[in-house]
N, C-alpha and C. Protein backbone atom coordinates (compact mmCIF):
# COMPACT_ATOMS: atom_id res chain seq x y z
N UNK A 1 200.55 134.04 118.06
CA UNK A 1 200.66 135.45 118.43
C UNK A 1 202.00 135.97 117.95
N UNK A 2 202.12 136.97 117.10
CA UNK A 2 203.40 137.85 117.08
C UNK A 2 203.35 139.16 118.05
N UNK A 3 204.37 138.82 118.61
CA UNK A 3 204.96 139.98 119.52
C UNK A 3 206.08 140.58 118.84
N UNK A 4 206.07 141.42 119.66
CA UNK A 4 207.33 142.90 119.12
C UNK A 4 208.23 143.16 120.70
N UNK A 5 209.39 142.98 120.29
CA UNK A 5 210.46 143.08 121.26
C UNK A 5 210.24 145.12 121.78
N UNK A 6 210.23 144.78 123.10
CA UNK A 6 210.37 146.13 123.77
C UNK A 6 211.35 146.10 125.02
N UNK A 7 211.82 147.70 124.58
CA UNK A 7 213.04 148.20 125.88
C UNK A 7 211.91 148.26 127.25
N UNK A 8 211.96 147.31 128.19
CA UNK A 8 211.13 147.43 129.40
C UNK A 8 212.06 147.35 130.64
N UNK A 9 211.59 148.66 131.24
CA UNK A 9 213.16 148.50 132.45
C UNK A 9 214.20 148.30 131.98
N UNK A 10 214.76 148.91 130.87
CA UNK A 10 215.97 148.02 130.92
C UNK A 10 216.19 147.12 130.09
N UNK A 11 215.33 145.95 129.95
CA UNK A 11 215.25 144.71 129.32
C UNK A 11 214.43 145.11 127.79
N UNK A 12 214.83 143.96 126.88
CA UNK A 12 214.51 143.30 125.99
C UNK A 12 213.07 142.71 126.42
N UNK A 13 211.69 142.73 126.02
CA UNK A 13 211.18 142.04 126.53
C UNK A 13 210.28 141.93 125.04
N UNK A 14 209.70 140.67 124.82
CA UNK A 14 208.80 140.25 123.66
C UNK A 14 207.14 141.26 124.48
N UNK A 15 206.41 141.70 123.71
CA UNK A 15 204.90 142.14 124.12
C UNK A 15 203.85 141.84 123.35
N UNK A 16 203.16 142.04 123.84
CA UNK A 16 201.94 142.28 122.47
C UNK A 16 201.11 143.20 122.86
N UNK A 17 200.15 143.86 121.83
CA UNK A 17 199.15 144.82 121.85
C UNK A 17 197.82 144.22 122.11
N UNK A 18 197.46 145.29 122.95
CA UNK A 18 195.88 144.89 122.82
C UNK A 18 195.26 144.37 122.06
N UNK A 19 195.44 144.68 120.61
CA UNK A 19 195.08 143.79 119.33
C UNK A 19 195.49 142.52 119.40
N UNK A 20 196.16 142.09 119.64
CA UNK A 20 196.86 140.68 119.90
C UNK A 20 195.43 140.36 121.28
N UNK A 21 195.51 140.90 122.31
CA UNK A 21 195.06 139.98 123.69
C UNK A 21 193.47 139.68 122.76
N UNK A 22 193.04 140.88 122.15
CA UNK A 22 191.66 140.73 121.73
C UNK A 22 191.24 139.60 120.70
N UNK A 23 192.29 139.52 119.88
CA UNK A 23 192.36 138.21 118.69
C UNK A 23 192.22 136.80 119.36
N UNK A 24 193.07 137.19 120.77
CA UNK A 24 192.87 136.16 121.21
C UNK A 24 191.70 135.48 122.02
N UNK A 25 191.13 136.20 122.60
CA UNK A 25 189.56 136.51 123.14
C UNK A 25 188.33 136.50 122.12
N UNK A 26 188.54 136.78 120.66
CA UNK A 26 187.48 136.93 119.69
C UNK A 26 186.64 137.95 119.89
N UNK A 27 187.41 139.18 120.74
CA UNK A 27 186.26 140.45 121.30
C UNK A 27 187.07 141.34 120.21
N UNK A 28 186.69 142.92 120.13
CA UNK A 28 187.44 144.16 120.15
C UNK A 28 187.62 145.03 121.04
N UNK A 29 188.88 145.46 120.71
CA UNK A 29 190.10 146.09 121.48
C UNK A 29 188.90 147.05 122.56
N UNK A 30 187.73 147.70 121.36
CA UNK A 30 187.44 148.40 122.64
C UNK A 30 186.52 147.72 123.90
N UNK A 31 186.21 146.71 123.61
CA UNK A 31 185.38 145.88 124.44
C UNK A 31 186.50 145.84 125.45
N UNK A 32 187.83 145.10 125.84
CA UNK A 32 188.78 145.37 126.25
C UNK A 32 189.16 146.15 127.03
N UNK A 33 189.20 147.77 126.43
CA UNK A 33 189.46 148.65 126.51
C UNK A 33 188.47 149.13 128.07
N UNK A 34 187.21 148.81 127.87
CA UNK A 34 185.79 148.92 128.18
C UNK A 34 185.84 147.91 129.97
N UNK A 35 186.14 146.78 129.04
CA UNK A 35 186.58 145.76 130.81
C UNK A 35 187.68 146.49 131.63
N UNK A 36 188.61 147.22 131.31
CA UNK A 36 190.02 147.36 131.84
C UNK A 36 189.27 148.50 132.69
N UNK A 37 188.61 149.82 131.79
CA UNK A 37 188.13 150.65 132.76
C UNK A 37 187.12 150.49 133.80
N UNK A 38 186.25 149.55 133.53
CA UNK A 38 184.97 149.36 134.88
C UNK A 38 186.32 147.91 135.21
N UNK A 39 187.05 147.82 135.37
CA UNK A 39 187.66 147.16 136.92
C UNK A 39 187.49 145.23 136.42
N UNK A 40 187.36 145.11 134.85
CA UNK A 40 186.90 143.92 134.75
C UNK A 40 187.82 142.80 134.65
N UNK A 41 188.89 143.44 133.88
CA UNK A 41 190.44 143.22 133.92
C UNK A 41 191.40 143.97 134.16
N UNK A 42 192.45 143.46 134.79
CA UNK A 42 193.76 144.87 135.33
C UNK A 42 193.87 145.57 134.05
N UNK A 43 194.21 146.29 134.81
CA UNK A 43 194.96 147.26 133.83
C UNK A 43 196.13 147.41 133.33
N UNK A 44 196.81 147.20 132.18
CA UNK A 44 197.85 147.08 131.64
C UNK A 44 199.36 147.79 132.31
N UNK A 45 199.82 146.93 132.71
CA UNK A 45 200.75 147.64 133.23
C UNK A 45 202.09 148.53 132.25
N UNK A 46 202.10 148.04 131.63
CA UNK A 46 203.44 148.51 130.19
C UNK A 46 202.78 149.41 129.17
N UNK A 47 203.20 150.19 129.04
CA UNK A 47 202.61 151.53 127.74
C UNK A 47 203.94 150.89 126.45
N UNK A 48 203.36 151.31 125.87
CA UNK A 48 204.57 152.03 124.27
C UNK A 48 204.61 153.21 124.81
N UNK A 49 205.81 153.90 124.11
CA UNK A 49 206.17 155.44 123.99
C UNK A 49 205.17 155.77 122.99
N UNK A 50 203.92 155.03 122.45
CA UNK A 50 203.06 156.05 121.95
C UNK A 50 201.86 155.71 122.78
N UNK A 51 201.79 155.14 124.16
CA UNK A 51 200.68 154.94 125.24
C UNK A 51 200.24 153.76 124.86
N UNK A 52 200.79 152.75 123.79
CA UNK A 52 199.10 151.22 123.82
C UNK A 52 199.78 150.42 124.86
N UNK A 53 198.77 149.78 125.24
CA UNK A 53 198.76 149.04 125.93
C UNK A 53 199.79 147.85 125.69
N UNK A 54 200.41 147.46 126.53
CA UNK A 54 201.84 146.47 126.11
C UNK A 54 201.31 144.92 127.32
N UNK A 55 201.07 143.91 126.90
CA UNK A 55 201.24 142.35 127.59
C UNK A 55 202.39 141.89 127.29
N UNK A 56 202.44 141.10 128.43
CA UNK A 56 203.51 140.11 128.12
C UNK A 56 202.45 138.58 127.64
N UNK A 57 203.01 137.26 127.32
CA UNK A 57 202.52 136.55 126.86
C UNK A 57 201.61 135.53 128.01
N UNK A 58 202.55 135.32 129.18
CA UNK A 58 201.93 135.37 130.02
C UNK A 58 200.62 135.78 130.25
N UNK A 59 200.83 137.53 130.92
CA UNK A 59 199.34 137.69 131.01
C UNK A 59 198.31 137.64 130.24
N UNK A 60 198.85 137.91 128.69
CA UNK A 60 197.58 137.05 127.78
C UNK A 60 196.96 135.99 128.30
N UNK A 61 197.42 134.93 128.21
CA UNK A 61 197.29 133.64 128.35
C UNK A 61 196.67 133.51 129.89
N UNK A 62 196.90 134.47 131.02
CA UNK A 62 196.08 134.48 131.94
C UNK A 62 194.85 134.96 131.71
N UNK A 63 194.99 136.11 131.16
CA UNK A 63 193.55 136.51 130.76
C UNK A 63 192.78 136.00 130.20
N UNK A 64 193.20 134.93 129.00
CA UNK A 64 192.53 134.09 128.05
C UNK A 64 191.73 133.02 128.93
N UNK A 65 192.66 132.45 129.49
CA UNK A 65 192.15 131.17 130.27
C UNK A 65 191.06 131.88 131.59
N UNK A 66 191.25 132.37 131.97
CA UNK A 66 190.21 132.52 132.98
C UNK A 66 188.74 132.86 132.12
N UNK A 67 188.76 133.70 131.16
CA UNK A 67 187.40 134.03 129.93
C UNK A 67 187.08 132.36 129.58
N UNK A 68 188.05 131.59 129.38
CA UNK A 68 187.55 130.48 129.29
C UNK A 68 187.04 130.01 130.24
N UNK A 69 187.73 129.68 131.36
CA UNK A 69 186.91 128.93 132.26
C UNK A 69 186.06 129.28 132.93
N UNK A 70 185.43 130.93 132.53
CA UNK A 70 184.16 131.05 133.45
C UNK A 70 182.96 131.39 132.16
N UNK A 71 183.68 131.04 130.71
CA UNK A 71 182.75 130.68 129.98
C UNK A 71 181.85 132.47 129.79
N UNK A 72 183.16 133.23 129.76
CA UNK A 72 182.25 134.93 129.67
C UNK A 72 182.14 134.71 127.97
N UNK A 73 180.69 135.38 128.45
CA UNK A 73 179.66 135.77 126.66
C UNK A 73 179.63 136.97 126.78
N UNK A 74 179.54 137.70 125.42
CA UNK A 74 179.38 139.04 125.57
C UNK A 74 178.00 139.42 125.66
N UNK A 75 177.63 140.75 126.29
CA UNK A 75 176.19 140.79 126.46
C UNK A 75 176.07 140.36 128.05
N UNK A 76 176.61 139.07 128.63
CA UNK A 76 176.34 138.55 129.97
C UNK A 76 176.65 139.51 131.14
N UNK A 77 176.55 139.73 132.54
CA UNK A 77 176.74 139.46 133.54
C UNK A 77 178.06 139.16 133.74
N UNK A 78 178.80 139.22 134.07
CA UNK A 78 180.77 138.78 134.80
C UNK A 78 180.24 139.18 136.27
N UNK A 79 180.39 137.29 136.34
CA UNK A 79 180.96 137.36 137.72
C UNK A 79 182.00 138.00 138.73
N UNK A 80 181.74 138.18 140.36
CA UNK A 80 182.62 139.22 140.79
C UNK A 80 183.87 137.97 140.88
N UNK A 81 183.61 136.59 140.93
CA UNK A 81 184.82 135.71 140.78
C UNK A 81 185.64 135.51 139.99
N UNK A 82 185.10 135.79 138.41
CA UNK A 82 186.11 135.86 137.55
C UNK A 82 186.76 137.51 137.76
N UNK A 83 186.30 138.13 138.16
CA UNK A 83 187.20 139.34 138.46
C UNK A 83 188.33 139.37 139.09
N UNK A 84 188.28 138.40 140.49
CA UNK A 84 188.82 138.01 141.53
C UNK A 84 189.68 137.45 141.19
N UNK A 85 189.75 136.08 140.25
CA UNK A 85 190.29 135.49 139.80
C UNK A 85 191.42 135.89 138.88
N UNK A 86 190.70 136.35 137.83
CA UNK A 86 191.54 136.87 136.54
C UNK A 86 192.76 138.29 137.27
N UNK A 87 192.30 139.30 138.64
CA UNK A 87 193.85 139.90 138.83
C UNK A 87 194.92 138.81 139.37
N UNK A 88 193.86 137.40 140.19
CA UNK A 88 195.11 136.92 140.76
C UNK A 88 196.18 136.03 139.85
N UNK A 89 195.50 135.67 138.61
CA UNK A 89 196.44 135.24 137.66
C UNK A 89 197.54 136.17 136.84
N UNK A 90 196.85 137.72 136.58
CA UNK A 90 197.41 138.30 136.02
C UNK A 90 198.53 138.66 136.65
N UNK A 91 198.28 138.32 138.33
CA UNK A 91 199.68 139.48 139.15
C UNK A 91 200.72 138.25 139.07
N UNK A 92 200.19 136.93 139.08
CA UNK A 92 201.20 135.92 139.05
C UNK A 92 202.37 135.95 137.97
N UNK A 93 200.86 136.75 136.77
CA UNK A 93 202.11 136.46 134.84
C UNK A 93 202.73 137.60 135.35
N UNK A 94 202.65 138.64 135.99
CA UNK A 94 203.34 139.71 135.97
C UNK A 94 204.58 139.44 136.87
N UNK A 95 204.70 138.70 137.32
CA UNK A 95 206.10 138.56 138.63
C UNK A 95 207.51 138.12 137.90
């Protein structure tokens, strides 16, 4: 993954774009885009000053791994556990 250093709070912080979380998932951005609004994954907490969506590497990698381990196909059904699941990892990468 290449990230791009951003002024966050204050800080220096490495991010990546939605394009990045999606590369990493093998979906598109708007599929993504699509989970974030029906409640499937949080919602991005960090904008750019031109609004995209900003991760840290962390919550990638939370998000990634939970799609793995509940084995989501596109087309399927998502469980309300991987829902459950995937904010409580994400609030962890976020701390």
């Amino acid at each position: 993954m290449n990230g791009k250093v951003y002024i966050i709070e204050g800080r220096e912080l490495e991010m990546f774009t939605i394009g990045e979380l999606a590369q990493q998932l093998d979906r598109q951005r708007q599929t993504l885009r699509k989970w974030e609004n029906n409640g499937i994954i949080p919602q991005a907490i960090y904008r750019s000053g031109a609004n995209r969506r900003l991760y840290t590497r962390n919550q990638i990698m939370a998000i990634v791994d939970c799609v793995k381990k509940y084995e989501i196909k596109q087309g399927q059904p998502i469980p309300n556990e991987f829902k459950e699941e995937v904010r409580e990892v994400f609030d962890l990468a976020t701390k």
